[in-house]
C-alpha atoms as a PDB file:
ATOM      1  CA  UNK A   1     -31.183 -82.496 -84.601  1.00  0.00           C
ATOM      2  CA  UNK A   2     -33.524 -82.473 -87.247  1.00  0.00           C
ATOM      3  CA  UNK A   3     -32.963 -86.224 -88.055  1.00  0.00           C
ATOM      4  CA  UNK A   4     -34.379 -86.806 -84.632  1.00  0.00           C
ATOM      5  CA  UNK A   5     -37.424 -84.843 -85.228  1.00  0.00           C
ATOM      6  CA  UNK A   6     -38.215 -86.509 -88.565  1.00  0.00           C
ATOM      7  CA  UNK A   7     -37.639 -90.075 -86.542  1.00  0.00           C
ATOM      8  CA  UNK A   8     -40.162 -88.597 -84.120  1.00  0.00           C
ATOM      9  CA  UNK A   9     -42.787 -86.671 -86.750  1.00  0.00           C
ATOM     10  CA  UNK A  10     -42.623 -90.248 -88.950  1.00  0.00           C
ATOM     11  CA  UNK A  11     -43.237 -92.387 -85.075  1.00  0.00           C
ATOM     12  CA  UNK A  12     -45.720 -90.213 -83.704  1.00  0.00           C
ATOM     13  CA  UNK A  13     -47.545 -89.790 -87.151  1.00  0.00           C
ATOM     14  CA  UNK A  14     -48.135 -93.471 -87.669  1.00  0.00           C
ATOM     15  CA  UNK A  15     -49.316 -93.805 -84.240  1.00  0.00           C
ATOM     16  CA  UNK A  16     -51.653 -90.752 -84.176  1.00  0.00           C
ATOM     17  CA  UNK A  17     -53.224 -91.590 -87.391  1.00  0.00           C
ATOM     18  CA  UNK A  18     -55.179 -94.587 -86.508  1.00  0.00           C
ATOM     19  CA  UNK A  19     -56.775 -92.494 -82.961  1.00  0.00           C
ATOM     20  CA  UNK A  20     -58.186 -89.237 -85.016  1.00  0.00           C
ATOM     21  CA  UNK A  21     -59.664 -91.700 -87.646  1.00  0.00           C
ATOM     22  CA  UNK A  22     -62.981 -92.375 -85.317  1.00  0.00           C
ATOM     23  CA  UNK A  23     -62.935 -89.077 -84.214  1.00  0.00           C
ATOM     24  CA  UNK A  24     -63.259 -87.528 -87.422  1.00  0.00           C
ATOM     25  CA  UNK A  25     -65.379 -90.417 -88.538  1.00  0.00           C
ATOM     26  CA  UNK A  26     -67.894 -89.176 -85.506  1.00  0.00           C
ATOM     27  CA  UNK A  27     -67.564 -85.948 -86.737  1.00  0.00           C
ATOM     28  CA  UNK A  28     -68.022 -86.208 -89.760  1.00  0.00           C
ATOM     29  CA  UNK A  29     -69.417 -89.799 -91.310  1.00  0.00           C
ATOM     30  CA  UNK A  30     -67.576 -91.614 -93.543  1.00  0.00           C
ATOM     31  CA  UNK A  31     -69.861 -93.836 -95.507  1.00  0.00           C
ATOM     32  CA  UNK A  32     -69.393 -97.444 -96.568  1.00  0.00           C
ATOM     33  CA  UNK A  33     -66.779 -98.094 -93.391  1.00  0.00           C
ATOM     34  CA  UNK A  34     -67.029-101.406 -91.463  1.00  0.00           C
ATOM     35  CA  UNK A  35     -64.415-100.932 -89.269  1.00  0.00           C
ATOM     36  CA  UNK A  36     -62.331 -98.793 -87.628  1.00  0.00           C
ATOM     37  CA  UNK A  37     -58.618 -98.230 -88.359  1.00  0.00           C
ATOM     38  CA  UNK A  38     -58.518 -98.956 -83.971  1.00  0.00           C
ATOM     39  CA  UNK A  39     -59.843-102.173 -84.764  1.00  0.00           C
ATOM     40  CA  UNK A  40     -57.460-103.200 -87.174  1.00  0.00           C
ATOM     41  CA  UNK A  41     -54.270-101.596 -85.421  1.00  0.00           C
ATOM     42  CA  UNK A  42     -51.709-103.994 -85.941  1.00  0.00           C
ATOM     43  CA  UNK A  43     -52.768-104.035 -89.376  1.00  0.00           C
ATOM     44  CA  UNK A  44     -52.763-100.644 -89.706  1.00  0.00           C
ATOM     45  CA  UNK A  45     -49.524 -99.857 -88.194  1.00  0.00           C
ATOM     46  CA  UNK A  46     -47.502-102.292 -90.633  1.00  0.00           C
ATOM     47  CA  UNK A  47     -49.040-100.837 -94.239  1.00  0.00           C
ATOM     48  CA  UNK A  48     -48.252 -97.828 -92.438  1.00  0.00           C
ATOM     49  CA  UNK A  49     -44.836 -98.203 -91.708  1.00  0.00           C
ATOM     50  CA  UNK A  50     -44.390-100.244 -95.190  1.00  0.00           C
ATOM     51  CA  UNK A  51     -46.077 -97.544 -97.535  1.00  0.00           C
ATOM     52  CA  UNK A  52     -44.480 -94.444 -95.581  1.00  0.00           C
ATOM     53  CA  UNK A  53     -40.714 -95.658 -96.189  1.00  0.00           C
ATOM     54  CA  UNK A  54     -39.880 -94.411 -99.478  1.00  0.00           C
ATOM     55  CA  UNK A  55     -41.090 -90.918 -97.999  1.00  0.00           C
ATOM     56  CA  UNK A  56     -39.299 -91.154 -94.835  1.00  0.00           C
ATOM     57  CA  UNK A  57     -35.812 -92.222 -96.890  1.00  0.00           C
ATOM     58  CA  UNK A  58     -36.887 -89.133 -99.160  1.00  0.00           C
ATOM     59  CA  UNK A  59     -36.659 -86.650 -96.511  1.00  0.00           C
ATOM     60  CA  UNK A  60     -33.716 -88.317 -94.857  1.00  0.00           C
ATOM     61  CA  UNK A  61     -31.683 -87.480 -97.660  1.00  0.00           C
ATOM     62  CA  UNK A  62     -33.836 -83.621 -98.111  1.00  0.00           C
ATOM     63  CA  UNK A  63     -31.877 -83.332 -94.588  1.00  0.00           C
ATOM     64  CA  UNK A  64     -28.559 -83.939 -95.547  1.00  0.00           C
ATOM     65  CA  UNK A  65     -28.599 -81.789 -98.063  1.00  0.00           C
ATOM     66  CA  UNK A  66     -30.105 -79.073 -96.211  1.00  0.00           C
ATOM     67  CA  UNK A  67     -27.535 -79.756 -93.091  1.00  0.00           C
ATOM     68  CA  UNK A  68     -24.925 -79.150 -95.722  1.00  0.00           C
ATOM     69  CA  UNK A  69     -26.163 -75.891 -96.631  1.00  0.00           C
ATOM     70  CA  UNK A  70     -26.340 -74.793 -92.726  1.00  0.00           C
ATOM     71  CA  UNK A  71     -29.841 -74.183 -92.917  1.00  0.00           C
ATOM     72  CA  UNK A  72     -31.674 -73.460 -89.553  1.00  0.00           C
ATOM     73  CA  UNK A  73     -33.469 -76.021 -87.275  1.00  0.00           C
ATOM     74  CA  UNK A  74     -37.021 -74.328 -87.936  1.00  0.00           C
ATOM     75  CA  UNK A  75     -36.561 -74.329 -91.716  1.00  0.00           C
ATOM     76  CA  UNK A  76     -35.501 -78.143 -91.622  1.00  0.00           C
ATOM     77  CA  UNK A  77     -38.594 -79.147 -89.315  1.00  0.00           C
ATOM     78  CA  UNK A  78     -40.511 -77.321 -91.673  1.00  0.00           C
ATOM     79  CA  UNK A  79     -38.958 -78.840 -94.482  1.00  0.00           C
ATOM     80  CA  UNK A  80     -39.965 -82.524 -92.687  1.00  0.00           C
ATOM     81  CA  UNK A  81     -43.364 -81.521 -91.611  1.00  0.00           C
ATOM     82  CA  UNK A  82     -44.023 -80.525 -95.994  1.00  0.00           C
ATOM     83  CA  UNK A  83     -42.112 -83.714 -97.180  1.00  0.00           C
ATOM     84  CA  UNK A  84     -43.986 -85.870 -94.538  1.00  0.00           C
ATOM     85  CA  UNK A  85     -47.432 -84.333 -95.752  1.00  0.00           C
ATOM     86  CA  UNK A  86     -46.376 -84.442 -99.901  1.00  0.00           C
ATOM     87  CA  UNK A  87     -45.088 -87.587 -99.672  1.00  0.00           C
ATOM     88  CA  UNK A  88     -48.529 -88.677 -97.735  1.00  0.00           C
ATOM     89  CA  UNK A  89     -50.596 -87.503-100.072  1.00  0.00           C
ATOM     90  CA  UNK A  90     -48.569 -89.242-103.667  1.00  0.00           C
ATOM     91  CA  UNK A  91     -48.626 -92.253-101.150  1.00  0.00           C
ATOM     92  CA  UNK A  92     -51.639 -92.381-100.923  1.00  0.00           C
ATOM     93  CA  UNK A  93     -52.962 -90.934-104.756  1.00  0.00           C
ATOM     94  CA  UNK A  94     -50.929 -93.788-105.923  1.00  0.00           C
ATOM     95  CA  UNK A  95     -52.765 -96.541-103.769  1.00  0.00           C
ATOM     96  CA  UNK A  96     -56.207 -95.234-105.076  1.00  0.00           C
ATOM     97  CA  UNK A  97     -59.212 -96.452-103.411  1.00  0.00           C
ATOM     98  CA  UNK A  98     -62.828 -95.080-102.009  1.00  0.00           C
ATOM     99  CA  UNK A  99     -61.197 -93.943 -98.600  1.00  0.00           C
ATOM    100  CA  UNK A 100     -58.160 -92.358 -99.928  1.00  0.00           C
ATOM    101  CA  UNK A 101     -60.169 -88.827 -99.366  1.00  0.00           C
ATOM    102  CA  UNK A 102     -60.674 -89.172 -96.036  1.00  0.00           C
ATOM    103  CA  UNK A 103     -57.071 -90.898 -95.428  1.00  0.00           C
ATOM    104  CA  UNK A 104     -55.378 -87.932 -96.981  1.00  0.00           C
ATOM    105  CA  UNK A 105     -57.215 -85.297 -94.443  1.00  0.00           C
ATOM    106  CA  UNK A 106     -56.665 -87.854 -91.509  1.00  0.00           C
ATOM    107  CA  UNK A 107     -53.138 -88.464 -91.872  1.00  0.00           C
ATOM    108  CA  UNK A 108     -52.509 -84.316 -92.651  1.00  0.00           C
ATOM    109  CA  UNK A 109     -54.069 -83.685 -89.362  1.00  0.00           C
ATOM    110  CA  UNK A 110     -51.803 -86.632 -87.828  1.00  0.00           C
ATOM    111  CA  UNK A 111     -48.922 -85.307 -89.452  1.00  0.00           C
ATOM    112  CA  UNK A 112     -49.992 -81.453 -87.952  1.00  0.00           C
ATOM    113  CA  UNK A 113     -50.867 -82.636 -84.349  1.00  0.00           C
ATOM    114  CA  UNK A 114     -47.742 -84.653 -84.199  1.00  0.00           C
ATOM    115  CA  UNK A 115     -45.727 -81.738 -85.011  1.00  0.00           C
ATOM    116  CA  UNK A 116     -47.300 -79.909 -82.731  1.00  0.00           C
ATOM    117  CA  UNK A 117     -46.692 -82.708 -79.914  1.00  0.00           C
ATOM    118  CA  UNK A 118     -43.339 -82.579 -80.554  1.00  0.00           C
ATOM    119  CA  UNK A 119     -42.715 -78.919 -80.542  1.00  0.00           C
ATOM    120  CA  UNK A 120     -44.580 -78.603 -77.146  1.00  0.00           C
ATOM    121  CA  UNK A 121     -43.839 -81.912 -74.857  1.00  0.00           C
ATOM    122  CA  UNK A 122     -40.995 -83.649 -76.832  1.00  0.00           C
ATOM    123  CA  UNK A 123     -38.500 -81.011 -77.749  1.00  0.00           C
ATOM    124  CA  UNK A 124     -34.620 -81.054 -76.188  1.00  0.00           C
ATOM    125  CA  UNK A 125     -35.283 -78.728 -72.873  1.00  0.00           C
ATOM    126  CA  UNK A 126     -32.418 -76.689 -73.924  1.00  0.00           C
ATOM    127  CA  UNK A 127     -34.461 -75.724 -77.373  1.00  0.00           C
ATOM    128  CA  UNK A 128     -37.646 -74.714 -75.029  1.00  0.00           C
ATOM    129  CA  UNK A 129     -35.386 -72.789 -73.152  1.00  0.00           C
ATOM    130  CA  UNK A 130     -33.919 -70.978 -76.690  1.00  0.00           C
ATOM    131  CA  UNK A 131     -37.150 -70.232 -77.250  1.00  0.00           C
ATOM    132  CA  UNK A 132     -38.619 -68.893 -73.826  1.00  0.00           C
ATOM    133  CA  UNK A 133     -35.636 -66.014 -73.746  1.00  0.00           C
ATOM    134  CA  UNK A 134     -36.275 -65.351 -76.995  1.00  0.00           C
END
């Protein structure tokens, strides 16, 4: 179960990331951008998925061990949703660069609003239901 929902936070996180970019960049400013990470999707999409690995095979593993130790499903999406957004932000430290800033805030709220997609439109029926009666 909660290999699925890492698959699905990592998925939805790459793909949300590039979208809030101009909408924080409206709301905010971000000087000395020429483009957009929109304009440069396909682009985008592959560092992503390159430079995000080592943290998606880190919390892989984190879920092994903590499906060993019978932990509950809430604990381990929590446990994804604070690997995804640690292993973000070293990702990113280690890249350095002027927009690494803003990056780090835009891919913590990607990494938040994807978990939030998940629990409310993408989660197994019978889990909703679990959590209706309860």
């Amino acid at each position: 179960m909660a290999n699925k929902h890492l698959m699905k936070l990592w998925i939805l996180t790459l793909l949300v990331a590039p979208f809030v970019y101009p909408i924080y960049e409206l709301l905010v400013g971000v000087e000395g951008q020429v483009v957009t990470l929109i304009e440069v999707l396909p682009i985008t999409l592959i560092f992503s998925i390159v430079f995000s690995l080592p943290t998606l095979l880190i919390a892989i593993f984190i879920n092994k061990l903590t499906y060993k130790k019978n932990i509950s499903n809430r604990i381990r999406k929590s446990v994804n949703i604070s690997v995804a957004v640690i292993g973000l932000i070293c990702t990113l430290l280690i890249i350095k660069g002027s927009l690494i800033p803003t990056l780090i805030k835009i891919y913590f709220i990607s990494t938040i609003i994807s978990a939030i997609i998940i629990e409310i439109f993408l989660a197994p029926k019978s889990e909703k239901h679990k959590a209706e009666t309860n």
